[in-house]
Protein backbone atom coordinates (compact mmCIF):
# COMPACT_ATOMS: atom_id res chain seq x y z
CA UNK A 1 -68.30 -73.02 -28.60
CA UNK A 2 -66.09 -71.22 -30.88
CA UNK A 3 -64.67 -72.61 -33.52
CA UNK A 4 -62.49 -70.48 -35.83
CA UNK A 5 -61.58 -71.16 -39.39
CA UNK A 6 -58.38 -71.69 -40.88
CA UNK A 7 -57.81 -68.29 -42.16
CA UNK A 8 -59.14 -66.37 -39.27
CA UNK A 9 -56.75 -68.72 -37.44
CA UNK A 10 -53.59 -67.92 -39.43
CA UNK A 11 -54.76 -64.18 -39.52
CA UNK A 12 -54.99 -64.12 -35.58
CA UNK A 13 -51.16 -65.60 -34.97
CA UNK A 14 -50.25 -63.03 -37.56
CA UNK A 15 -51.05 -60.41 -35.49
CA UNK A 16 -49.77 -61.69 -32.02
CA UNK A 17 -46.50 -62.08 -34.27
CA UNK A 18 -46.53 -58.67 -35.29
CA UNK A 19 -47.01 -57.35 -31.05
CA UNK A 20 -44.09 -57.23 -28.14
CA UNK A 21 -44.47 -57.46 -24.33
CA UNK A 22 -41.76 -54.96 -23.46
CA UNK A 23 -42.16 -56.58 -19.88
CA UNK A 24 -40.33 -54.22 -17.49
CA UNK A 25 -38.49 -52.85 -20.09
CA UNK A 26 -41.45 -50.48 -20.65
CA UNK A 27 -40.69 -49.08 -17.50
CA UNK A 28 -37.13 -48.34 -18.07
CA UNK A 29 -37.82 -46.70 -21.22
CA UNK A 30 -40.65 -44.62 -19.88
CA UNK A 31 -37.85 -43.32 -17.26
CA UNK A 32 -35.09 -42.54 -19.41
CA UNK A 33 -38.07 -40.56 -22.14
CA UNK A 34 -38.87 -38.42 -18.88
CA UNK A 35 -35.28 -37.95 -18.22
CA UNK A 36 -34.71 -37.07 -21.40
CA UNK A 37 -37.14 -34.03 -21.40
CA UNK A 38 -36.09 -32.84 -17.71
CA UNK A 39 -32.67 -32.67 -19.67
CA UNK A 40 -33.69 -29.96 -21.92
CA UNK A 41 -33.94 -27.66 -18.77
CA UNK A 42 -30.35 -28.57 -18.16
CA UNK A 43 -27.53 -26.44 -20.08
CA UNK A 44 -26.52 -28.00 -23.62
CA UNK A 45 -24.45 -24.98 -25.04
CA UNK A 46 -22.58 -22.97 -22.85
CA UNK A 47 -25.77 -21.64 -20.23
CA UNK A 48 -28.08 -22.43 -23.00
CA UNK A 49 -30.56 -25.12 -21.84
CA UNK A 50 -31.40 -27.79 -24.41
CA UNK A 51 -35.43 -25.78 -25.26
CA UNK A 52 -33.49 -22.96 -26.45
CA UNK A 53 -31.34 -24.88 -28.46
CA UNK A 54 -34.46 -26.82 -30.35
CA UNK A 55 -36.37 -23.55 -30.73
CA UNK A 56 -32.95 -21.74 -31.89
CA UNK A 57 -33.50 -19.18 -29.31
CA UNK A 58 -29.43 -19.36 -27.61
CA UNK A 59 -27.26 -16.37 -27.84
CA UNK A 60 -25.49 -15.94 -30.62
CA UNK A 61 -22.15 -15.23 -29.24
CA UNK A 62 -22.13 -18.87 -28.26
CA UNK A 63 -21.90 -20.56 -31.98
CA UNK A 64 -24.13 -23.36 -31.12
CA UNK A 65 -23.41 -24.87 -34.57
CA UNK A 66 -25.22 -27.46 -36.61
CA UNK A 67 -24.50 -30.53 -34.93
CA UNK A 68 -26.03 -30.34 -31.53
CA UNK A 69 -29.43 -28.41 -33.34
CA UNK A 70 -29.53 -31.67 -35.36
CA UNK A 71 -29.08 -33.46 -31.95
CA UNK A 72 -31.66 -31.89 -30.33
CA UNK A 73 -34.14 -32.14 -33.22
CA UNK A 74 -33.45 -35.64 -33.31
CA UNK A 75 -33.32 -36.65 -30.12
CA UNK A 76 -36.85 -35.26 -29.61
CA UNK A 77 -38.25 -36.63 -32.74
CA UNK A 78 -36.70 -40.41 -32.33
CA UNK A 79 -36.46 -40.42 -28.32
CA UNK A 80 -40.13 -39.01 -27.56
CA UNK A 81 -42.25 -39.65 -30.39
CA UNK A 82 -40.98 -42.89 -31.91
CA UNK A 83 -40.45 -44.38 -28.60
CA UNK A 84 -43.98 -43.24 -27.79
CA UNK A 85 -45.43 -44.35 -31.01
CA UNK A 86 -43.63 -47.79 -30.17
CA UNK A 87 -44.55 -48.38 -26.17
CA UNK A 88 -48.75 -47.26 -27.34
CA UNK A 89 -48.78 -49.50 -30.62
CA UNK A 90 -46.27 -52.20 -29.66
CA UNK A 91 -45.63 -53.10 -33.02
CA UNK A 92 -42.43 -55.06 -34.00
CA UNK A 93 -41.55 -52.39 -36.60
CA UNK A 94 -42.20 -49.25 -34.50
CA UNK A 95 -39.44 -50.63 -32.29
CA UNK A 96 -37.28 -51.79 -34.93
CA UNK A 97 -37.47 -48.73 -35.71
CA UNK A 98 -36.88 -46.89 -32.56
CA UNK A 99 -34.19 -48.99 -32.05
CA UNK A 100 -31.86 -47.94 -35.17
CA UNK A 101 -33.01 -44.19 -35.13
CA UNK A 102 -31.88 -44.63 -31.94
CA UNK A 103 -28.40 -45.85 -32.13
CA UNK A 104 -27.99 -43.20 -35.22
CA UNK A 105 -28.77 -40.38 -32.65
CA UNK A 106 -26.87 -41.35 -29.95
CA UNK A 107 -23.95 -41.69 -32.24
CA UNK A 108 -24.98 -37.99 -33.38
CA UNK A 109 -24.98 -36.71 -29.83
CA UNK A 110 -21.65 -38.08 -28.92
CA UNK A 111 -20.57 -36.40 -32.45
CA UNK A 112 -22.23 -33.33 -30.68
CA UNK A 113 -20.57 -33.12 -27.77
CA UNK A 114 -17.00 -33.73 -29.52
CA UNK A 115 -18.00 -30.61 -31.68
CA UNK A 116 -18.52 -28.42 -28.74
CA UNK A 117 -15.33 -29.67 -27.19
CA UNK A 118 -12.94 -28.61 -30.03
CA UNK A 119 -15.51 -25.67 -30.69
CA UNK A 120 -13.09 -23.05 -28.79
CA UNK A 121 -16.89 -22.04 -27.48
CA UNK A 122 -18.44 -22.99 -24.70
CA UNK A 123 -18.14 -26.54 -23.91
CA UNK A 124 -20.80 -29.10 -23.74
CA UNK A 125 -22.89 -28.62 -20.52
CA UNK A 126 -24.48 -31.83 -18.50
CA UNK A 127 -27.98 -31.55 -19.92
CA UNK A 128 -25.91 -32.38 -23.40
CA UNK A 129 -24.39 -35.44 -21.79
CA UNK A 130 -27.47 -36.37 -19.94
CA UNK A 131 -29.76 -36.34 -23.63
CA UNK A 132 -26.37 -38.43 -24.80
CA UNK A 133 -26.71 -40.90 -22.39
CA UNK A 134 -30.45 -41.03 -22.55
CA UNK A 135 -30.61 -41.58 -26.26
CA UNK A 136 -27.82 -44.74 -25.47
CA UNK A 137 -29.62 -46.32 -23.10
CA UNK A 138 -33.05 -45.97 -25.15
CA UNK A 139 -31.62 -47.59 -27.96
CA UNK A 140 -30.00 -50.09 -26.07
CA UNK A 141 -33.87 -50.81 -24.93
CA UNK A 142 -34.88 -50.72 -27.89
CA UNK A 143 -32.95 -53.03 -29.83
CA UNK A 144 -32.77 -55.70 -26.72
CA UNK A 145 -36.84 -55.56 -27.26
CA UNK A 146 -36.04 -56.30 -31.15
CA UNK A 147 -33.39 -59.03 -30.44
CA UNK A 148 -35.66 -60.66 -28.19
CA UNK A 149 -38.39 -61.98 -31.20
CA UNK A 150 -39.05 -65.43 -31.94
C-alpha cells in the first residue's frame, strides 16, 4: 500500500490542475492545423500561393504588402507551432496561449484580406480566406478548451 504524504499529495493535484483533456476537440483542431497548411498551396495574392508569400518569393508586380506577410508569418507561427506545442504538452498556459495569439491573428488575417481588397492589386485568393477561417475556428478551439477549466 501506498500512502503518499501531504506535500507529494498537494504537489500531484497541482499538476493534474495545470493539464486539459481537449476531448474531441483535439481532433477538430488537428483538422483545421492540416487544413491550414494544404491552404498555403492555395493562392493568397493574386496566383501567388500562401509558401511563396511566407518565403517572400511572389512576383513583384503583385504588391503583396505587409499585412498578409505578417499574416502568413503568424498564422504559421501561432496556428502550427503553438497549437502543436499545446495539443503535445497540454498545459493550461500553452492553450491560453494559443487561444489569444489566436484570436489576434485571425483578426490580422481578416485585416489582410480587407488590404488586398482596397489594394487596386490582385484581390485576396481562397487559400487567403481558407488560412482566415482556419485561424477563427482554431482560436475558437482554443479558447472553448480555456473557458472550460475548473
Amino acid at each position: 500500500m501506498c500512502v503518499l504524504s501531504e506535500e507529494q499529495d498537494v504537489k500531484a493535484r497541482g499538476e493534474v490542475l495545470r493539464r486539459f483533456d481537449p476531448g474531441t476537440k483535439a481532433l477538430v483542431i488537428a483538422t483545421v492545423m492540416l487544413v491550414l497548411v494544404v491552404s498555403s498551396l492555395l493562392p493568397w495574392v493574386g496566383g501567388s500561393p500562401g509558401w511563396e508569400v511566407l518565403t517572400g518569393q511572389s512576383d513583384p508586380a503583385l504588391k503583396v504588402g505587409l499585412l498578409p506577410r505578417l499574416f502568413v508569418i503568424n498564422s504559421t507561427i501561432v496556428g502550427l507551432g503553438f497549437g502543436a506545442l499545446a495539443l503535445i504538452t497540454r498545459r493550461w498556459g500553452a492553450a491560453f496561449l494559443a487561444g489569444i495569439a489566436g484570436v489576434v491573428v485571425a483578426f490580422e488575417g481578416m485585416i489582410a484580406i480587407w488590404s488586398r481588397q482596397t489594394s487596386g492589386q490582385g484581390g485576396p485568393g481562397i487559400g487567403l480566406v481558407i488560412a482566415v477561417v482556419c485561424m477563427v475556428v482554431l482560436a475558437v478551439q482554443w479558447m472553448r478548451i480555456v473557458w472550460s477549466r475548473d
